[in-house]
Structure formats: C-alpha cells, structure tokens
C-alpha atoms as a PDB file:
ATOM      1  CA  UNK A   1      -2.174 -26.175  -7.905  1.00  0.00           C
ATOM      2  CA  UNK A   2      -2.202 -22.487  -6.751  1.00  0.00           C
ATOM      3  CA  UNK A   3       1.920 -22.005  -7.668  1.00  0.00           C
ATOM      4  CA  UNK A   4      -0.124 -21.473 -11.109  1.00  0.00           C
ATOM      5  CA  UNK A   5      -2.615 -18.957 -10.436  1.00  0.00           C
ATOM      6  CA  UNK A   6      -2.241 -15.508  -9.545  1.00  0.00           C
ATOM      7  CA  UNK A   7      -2.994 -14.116  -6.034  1.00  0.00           C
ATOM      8  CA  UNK A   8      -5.252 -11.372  -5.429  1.00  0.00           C
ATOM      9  CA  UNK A   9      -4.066  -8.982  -2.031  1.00  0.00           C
ATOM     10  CA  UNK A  10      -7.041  -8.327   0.326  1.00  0.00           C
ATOM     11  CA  UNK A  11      -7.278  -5.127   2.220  1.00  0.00           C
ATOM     12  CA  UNK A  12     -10.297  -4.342   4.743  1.00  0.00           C
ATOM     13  CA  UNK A  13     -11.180  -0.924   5.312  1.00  0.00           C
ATOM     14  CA  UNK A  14     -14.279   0.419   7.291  1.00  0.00           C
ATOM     15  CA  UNK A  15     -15.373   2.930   4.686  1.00  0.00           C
ATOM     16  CA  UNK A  16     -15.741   2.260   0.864  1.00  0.00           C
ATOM     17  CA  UNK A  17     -15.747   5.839  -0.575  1.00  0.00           C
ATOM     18  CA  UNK A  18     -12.669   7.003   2.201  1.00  0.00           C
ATOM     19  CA  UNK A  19     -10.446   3.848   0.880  1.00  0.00           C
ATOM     20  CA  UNK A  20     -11.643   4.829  -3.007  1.00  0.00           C
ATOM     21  CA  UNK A  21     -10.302   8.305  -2.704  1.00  0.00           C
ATOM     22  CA  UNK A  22      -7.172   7.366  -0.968  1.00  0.00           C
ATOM     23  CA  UNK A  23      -6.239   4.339  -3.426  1.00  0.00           C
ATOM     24  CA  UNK A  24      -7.495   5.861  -6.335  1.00  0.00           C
ATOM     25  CA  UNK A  25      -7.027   9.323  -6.026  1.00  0.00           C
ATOM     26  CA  UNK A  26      -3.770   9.284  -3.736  1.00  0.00           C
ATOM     27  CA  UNK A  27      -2.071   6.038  -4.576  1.00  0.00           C
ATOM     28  CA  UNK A  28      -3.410   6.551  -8.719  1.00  0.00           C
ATOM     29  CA  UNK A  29      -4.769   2.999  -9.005  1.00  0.00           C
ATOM     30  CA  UNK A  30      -7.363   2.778 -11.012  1.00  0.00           C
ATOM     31  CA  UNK A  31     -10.690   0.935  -9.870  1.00  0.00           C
ATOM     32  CA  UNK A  32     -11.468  -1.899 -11.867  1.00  0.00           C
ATOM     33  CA  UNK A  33     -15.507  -2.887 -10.617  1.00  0.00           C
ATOM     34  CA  UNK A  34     -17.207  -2.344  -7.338  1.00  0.00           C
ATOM     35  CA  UNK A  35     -19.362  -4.813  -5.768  1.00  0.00           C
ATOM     36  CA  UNK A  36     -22.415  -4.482  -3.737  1.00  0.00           C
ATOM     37  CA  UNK A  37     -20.988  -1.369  -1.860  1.00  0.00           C
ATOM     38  CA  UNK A  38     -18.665  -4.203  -0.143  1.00  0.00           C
ATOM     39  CA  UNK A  39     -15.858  -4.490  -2.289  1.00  0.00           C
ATOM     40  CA  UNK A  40     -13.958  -2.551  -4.859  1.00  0.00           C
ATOM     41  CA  UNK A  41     -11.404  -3.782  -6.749  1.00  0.00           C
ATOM     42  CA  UNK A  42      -8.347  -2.013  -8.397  1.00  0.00           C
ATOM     43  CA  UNK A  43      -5.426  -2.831 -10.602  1.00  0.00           C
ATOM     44  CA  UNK A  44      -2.180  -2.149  -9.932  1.00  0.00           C
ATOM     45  CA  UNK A  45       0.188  -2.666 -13.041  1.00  0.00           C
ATOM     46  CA  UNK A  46      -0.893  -6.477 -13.808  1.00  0.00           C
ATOM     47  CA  UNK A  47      -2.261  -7.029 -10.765  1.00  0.00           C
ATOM     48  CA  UNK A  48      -5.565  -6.296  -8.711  1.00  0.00           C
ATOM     49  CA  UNK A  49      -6.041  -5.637  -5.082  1.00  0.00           C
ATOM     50  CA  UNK A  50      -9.544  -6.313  -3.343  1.00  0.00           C
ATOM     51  CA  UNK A  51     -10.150  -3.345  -0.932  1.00  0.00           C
ATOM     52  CA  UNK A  52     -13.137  -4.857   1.241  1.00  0.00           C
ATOM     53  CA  UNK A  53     -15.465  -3.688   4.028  1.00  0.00           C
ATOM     54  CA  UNK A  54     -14.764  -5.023   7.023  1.00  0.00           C
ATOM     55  CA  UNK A  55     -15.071  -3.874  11.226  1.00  0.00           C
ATOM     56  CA  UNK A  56     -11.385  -5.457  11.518  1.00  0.00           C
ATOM     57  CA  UNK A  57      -9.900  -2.888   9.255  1.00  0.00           C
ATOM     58  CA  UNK A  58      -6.488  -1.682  10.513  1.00  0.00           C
ATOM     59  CA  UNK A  59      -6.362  -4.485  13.262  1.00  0.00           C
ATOM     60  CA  UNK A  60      -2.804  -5.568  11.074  1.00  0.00           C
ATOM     61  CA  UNK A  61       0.580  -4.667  12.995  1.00  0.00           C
ATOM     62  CA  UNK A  62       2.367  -5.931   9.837  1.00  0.00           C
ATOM     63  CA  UNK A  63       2.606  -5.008   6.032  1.00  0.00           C
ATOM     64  CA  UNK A  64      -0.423  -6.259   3.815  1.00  0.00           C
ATOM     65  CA  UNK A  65       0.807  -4.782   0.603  1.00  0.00           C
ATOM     66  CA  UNK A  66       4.172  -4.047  -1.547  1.00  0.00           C
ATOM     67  CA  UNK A  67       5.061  -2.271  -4.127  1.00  0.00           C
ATOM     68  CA  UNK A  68       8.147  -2.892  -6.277  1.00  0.00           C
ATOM     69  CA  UNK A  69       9.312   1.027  -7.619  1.00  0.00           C
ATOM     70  CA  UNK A  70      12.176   1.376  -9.698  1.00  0.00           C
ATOM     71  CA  UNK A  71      12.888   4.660  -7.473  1.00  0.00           C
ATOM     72  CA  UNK A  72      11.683   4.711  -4.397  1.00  0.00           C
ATOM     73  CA  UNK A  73      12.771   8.387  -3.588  1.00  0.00           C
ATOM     74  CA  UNK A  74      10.477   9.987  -6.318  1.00  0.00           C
ATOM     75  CA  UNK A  75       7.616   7.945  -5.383  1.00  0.00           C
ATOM     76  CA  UNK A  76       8.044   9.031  -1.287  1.00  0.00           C
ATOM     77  CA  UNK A  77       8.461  12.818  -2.964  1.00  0.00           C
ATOM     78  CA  UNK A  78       5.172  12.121  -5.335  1.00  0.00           C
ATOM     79  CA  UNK A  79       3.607  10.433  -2.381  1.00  0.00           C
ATOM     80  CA  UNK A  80       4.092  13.413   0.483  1.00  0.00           C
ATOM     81  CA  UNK A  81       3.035  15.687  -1.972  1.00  0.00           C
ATOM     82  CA  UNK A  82      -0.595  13.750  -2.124  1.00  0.00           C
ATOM     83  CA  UNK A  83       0.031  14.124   2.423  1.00  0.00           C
ATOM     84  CA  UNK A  84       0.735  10.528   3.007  1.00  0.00           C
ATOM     85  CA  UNK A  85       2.595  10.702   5.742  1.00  0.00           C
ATOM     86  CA  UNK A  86       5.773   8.018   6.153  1.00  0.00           C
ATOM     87  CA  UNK A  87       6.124   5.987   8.758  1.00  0.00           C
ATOM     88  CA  UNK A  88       9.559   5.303  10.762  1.00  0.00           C
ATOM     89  CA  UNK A  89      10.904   1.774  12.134  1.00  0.00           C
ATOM     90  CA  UNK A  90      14.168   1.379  14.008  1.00  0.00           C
ATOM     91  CA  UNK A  91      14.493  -2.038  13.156  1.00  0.00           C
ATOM     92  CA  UNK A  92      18.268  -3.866  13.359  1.00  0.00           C
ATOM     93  CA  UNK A  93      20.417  -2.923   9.763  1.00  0.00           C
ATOM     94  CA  UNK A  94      18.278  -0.183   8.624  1.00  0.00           C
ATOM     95  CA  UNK A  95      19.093   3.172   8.443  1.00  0.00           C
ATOM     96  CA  UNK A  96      16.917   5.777   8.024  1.00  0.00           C
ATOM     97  CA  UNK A  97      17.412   8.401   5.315  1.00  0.00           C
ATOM     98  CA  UNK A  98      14.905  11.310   5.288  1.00  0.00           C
ATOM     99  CA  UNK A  99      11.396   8.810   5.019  1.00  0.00           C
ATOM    100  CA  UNK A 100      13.421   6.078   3.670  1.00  0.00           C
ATOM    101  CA  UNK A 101      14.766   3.122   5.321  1.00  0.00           C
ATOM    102  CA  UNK A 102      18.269   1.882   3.735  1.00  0.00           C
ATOM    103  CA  UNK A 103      20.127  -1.125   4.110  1.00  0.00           C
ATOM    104  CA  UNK A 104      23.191  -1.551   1.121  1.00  0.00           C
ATOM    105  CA  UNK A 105      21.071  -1.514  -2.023  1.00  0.00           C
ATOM    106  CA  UNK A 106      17.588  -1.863  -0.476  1.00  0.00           C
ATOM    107  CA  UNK A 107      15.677   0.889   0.497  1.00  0.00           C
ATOM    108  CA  UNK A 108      12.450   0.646   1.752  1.00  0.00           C
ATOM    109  CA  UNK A 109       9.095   3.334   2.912  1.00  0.00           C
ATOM    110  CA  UNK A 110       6.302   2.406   4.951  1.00  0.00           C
ATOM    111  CA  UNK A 111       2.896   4.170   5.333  1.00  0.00           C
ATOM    112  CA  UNK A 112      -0.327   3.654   6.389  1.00  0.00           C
ATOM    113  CA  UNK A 113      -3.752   3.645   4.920  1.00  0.00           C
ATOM    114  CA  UNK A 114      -6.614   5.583   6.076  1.00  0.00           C
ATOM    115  CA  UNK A 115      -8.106   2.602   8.277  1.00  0.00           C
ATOM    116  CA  UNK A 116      -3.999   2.416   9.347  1.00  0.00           C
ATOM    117  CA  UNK A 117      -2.950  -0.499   7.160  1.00  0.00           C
ATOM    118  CA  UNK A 118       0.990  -0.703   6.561  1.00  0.00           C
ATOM    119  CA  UNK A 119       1.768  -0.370   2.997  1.00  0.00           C
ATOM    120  CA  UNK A 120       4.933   0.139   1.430  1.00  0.00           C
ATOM    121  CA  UNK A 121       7.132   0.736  -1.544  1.00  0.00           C
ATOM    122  CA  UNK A 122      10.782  -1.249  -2.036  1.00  0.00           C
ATOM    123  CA  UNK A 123      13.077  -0.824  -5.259  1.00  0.00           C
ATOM    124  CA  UNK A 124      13.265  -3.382  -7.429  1.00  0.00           C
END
C-alpha cells in the first residue's frame, strides 16, 4: 500500500513567481516542471515538493516541511545571509541559542515562507 511509495509535501502559496524566487533562488532548490501557472514542482535532494496556488496559503499554525542538515548552524548563517528571517518558540526543553533552538543533541530553526508557512531545518 502507500508504506511503499514515496510522499510528495504540498505547500500552497498565493503567488507562483514570489514562491519560485524564494524556493529556488533563496532556499537553492531547483524547479523540476511547472504546471498550468498552478503548480511548480521542485526537488529537494531525492525528493520533490509541490508548491501550489491556493487562497488558503499561510492559513498553517504548524510546520509543513523539514529539512534534515548535517549542520544546522551553517545553513541558519547561509540562510540569514539570503534575509530569511528565523523564527523563535519558547516551547518546554528548548533552549534557544542565537536562531537555533537546542535540546541535548537536537537543534532545531524555524522560518517562514513568503505566504508565512513554517519551515524548518533539524540535524540529522
């Protein structure tokens, strides 16, 4: 059944060419196809992410997408220098450190897309 097949992460976003220049030329992912100015679809390492048109865009309070970094502190750097700005939680066993929430060997950053979905990089 679907434990087989691969899952494809779905991201609405009210503008098309504002979401392309923030995924592809701020996040580096590289766009894969568009489709009838509705949806345009990246890859990320192995995977692809559907970035889609849609008048609920940024209506999520929670994350939508992860990445797994092998060092989270260079991306934030690489990532502020591009101006995404971090976002910053108090949330029970986390400490904060600079944009970058720790807790033992985790250590987490949140930001927001243009249309103010919650994205975020962990370590592996």
């Amino acid at each position: 059944m679907l434990g087989k097949t691969n899952a494809i992460p779905a991201i609405a976003v009210k503008n098309l060419e504002t979401a392309r220049k923030f995924y592809e030329g701020t996040l580096g992912l590289k766009e894969e196809r568009s489709e009838d100015n509705e949806v345009i679809v990246f890859s990320s390492g192995d995977s692809e992410i559907n970035v889609y048109r849609s008048q609920f865009a940024g209506t999520n309070k929670a994350t939508a997408l992860t990445w797994a970094v092998n060092d989270v502190e260079d991306e934030v750097r690489s990532l502020k220098a591009k101006g995404v700005t971090f976002e910053h939680y108090d949330m029970p066993g986390l400490r904060l450190e600079g944009d970058i929430h720790v807790a033992g060997p985790m250590k987490v950053a949140w930001f927001k897309d243009p249309d103010g979905n919650i994205l975020n990089i962990i370590n592996r």
